[in-house]
N, C-alpha and C. Protein backbone atom coordinates (compact mmCIF):
# COMPACT_ATOMS: atom_id res chain seq x y z
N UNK A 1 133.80 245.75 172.55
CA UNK A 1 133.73 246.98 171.78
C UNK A 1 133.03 248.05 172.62
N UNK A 2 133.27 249.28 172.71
CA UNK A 2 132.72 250.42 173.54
C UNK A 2 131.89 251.50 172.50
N UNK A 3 131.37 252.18 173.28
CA UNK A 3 130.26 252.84 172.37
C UNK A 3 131.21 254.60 171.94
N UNK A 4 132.05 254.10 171.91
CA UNK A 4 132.94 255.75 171.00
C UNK A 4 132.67 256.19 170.01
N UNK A 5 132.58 254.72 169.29
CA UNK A 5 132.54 255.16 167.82
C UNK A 5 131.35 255.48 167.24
N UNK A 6 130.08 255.18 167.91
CA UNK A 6 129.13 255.40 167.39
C UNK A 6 128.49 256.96 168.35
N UNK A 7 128.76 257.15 169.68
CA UNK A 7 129.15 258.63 170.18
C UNK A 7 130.04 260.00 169.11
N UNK A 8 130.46 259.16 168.66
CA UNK A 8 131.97 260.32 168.06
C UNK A 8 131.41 260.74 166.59
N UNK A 9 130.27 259.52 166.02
CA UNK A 9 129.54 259.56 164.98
C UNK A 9 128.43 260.42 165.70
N UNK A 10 127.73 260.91 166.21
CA UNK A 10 126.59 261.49 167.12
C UNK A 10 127.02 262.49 166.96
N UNK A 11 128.29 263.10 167.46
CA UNK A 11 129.34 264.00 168.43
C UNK A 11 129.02 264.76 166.41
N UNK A 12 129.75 264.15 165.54
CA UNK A 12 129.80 264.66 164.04
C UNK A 12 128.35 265.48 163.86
N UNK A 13 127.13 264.58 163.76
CA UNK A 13 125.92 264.83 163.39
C UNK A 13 125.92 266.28 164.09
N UNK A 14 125.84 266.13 165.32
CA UNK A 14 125.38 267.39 166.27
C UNK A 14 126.46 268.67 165.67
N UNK A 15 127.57 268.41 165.27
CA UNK A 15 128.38 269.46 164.76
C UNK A 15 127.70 269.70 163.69
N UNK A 16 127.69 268.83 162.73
CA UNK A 16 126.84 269.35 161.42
C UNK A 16 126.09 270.45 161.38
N UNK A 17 125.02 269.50 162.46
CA UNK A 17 123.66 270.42 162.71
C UNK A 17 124.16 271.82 163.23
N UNK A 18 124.54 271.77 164.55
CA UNK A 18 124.93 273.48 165.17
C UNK A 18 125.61 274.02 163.67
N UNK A 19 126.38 273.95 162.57
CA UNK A 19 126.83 274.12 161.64
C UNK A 19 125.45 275.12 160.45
N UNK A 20 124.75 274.05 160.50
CA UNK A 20 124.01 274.69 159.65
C UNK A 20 122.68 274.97 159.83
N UNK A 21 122.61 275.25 161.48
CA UNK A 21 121.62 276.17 162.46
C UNK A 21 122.36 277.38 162.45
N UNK A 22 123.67 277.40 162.49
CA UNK A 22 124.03 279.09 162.60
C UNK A 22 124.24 279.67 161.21
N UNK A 23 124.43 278.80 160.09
CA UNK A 23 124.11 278.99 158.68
C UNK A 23 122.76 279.75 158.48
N UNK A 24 121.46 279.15 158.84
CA UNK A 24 120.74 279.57 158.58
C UNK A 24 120.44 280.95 159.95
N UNK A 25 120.68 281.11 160.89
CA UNK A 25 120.59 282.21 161.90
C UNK A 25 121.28 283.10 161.01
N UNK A 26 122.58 282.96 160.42
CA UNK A 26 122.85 284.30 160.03
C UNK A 26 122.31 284.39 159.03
N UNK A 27 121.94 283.54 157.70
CA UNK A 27 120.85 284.10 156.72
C UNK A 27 120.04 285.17 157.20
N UNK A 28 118.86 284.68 158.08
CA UNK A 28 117.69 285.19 158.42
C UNK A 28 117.93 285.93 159.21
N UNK A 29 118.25 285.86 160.29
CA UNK A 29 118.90 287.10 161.67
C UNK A 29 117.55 286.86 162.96
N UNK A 30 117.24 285.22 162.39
CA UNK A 30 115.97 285.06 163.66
C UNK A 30 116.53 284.43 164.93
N UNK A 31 116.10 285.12 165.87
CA UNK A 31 116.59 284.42 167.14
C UNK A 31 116.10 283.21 167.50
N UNK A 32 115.12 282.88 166.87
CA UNK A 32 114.07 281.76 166.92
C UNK A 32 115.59 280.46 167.04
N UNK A 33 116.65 280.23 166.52
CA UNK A 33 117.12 279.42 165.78
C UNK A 33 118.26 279.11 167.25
N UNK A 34 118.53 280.14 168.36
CA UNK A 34 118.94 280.22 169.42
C UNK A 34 118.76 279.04 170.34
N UNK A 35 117.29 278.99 170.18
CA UNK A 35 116.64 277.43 170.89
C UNK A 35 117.55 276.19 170.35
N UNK A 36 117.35 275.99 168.85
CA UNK A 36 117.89 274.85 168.21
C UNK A 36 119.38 274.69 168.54
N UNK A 37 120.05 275.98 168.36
CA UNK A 37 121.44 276.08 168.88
C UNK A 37 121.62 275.05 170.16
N UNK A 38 120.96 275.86 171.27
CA UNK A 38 120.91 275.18 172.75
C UNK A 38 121.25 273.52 173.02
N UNK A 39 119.67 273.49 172.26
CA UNK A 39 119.61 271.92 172.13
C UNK A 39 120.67 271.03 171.92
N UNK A 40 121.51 271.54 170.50
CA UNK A 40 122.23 270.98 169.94
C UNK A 40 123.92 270.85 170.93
N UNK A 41 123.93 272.45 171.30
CA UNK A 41 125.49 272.43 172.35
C UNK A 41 125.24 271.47 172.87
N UNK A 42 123.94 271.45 174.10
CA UNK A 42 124.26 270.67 175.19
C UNK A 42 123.86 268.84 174.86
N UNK A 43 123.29 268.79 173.69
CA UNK A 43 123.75 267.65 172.72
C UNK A 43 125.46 266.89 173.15
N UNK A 44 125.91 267.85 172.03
CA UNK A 44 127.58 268.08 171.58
C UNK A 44 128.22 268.08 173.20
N UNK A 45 127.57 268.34 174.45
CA UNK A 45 128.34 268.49 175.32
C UNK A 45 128.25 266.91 175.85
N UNK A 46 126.61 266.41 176.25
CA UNK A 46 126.53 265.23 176.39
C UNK A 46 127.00 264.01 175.96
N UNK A 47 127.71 264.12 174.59
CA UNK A 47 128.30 263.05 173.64
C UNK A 47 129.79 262.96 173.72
N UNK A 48 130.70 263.87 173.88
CA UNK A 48 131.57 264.32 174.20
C UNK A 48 131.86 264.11 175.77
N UNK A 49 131.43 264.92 176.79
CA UNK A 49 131.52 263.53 178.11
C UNK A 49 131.36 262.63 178.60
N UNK A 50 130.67 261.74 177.65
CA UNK A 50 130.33 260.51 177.76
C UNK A 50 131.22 259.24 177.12
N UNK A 51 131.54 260.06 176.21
CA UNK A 51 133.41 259.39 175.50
C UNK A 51 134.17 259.54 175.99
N UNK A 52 134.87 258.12 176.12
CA UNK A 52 136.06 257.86 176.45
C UNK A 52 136.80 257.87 175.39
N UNK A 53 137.05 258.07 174.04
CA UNK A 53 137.47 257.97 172.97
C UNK A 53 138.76 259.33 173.01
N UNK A 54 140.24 258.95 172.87
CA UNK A 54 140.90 260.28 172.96
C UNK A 54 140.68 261.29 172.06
N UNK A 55 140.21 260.58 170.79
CA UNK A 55 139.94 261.97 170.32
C UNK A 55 139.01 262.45 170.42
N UNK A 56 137.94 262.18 170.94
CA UNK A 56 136.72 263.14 171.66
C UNK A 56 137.57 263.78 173.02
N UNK A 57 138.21 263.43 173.68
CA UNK A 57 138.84 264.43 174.35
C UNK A 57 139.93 265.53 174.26
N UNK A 58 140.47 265.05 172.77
CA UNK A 58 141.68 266.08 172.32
C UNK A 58 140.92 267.50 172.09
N UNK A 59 139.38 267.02 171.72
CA UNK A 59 138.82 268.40 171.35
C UNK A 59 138.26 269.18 172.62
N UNK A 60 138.59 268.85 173.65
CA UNK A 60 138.03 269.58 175.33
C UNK A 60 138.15 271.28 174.50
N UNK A 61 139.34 271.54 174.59
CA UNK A 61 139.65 272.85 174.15
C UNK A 61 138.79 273.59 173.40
N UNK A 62 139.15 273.20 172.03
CA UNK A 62 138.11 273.48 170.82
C UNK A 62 136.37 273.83 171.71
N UNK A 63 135.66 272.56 171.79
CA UNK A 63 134.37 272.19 172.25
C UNK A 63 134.32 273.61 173.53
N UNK A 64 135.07 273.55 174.64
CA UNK A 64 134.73 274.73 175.38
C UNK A 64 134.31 275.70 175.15
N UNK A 65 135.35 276.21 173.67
CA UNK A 65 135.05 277.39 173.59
C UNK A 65 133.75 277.37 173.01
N UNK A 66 133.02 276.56 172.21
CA UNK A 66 131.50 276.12 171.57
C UNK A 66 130.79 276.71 173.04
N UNK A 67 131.08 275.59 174.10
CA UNK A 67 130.37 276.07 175.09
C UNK A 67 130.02 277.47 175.92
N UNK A 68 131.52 278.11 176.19
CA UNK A 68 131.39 278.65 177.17
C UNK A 68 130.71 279.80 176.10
N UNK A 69 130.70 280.00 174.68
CA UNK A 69 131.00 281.38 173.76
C UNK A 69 128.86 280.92 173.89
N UNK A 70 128.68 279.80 173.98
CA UNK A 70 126.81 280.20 174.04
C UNK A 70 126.56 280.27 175.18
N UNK A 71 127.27 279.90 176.45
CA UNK A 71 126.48 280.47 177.71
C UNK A 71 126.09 281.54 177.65
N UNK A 72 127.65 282.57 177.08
CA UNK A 72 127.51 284.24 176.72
C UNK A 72 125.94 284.33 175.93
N UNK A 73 126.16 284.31 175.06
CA UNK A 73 125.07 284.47 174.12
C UNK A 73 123.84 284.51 175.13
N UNK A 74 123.49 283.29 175.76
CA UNK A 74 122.55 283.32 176.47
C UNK A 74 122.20 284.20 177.32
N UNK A 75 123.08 284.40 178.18
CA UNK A 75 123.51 285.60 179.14
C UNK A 75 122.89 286.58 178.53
N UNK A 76 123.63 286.94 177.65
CA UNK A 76 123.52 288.14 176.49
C UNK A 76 121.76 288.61 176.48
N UNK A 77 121.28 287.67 175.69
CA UNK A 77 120.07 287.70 175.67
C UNK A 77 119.16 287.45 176.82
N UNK A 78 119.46 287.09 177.98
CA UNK A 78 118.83 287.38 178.96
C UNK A 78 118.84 288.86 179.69
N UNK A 79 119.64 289.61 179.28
CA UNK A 79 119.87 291.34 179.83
C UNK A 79 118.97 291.60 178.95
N UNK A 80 118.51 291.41 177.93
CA UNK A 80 117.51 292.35 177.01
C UNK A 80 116.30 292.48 176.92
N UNK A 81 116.03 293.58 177.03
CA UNK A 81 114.36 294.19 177.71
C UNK A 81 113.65 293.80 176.58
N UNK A 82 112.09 293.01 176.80
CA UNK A 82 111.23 292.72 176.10
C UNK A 82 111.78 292.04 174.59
N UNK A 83 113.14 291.31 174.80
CA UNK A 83 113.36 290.54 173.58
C UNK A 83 114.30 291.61 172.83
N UNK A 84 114.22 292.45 173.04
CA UNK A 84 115.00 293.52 171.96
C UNK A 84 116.62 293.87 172.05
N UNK A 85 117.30 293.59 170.70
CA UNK A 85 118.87 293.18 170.78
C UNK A 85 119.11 294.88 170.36
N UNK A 86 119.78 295.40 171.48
CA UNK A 86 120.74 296.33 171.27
C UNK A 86 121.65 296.47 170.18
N UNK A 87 122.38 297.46 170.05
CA UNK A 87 123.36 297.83 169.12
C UNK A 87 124.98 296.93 169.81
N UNK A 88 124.71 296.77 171.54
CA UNK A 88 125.64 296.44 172.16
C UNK A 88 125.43 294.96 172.03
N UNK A 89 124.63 295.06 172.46
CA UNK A 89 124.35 293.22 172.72
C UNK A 89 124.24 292.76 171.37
N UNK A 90 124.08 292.85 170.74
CA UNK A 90 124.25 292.21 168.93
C UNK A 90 125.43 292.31 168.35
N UNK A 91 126.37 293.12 168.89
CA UNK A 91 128.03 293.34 168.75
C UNK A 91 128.60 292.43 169.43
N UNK A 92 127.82 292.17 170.69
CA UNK A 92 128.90 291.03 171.75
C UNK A 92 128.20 288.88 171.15
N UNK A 93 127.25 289.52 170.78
CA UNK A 93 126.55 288.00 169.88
C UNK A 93 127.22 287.60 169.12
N UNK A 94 127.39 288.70 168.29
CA UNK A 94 128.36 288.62 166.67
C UNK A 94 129.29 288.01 166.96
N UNK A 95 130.04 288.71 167.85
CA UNK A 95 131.71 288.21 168.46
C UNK A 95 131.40 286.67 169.10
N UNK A 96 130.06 286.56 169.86
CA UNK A 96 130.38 284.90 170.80
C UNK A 96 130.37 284.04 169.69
N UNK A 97 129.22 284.46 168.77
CA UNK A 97 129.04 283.41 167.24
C UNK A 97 129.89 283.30 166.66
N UNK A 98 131.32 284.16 166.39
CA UNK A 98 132.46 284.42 165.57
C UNK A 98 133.40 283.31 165.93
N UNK A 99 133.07 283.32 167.47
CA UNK A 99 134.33 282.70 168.21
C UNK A 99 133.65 281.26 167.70
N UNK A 100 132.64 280.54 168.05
CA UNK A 100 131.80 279.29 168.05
C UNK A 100 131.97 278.57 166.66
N UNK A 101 131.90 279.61 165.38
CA UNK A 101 132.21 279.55 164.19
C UNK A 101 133.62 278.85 163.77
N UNK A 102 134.55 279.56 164.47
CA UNK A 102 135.70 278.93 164.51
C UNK A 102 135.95 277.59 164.75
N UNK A 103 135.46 277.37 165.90
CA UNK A 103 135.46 276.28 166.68
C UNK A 103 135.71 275.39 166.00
N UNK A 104 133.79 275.56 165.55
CA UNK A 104 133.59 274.44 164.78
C UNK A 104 134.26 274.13 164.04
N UNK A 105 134.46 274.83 162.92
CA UNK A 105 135.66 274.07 161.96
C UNK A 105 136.93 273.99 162.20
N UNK A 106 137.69 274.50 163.41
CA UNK A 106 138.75 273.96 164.22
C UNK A 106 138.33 272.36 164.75
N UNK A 107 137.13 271.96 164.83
CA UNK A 107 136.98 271.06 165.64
C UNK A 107 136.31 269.62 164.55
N UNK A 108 135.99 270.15 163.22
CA UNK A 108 135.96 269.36 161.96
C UNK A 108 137.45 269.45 161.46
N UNK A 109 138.00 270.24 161.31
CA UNK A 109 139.25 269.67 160.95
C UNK A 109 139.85 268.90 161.51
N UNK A 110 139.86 268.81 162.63
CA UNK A 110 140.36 267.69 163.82
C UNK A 110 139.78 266.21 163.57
N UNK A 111 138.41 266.23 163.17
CA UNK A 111 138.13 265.03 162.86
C UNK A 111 138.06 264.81 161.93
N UNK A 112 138.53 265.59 160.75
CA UNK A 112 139.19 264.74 159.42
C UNK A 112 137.64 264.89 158.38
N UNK A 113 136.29 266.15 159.21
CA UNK A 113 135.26 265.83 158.17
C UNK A 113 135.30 267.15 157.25
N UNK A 114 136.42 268.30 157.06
CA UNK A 114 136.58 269.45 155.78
C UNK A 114 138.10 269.03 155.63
């Protein structure tokens, strides 16, 4: 037996979570919650290359865009002077979170958990 299934169960949790870390980020509008985000992608990234399971790899696609849409973010927030989110840079957040949003539930529907 190989460790997929209990990865692919991990791979779920960590979706959950990024799920309802950006639930509560957009409640509140604290960046504080950015950190937890982090954690959790490169979680979701670690569990996901570490499966051999095809359907942890059918979602490469999906999952990228998770990834590449918070490097932005990060990025994002690294141009900003003394912590402070622009009118620009909080427009291009909105949009990386929009895209990530998707994802995710592009990437729960795939595994059969909405």
């Amino acid at each position: 037996m190989t460790e997929t299934k209990p990865l692919h169960e991990e791979f779920v949790r960590a979706l959950y979570s990024l799920n309802q870390t950006m639930k509560r980020l957009f409640d509140s509008g604290d960046v504080s919650f950015f950190t937890e985000m982090n954690a959790t992608v490169k979680e979701m990234y670690r569990l996901q290359h570490a499966s051999e399971d095809p359907v942890m790899q059918a979602l490469d696609v999906e999952c990228s865009i998770v990834y590449r849409n918070f490097d932005m973010i990060v990025a994002v927030l690294r141009t900003t002077e003394n912590g402070e989110i622009d009118r620009a840079a909080q427009a291009a957040i909105n949009k990386f979170l929009h895209n990530i949003d998707d994802a995710v539930v592009n990437i729960a529907a795939a595994l059969g958990v909405v």
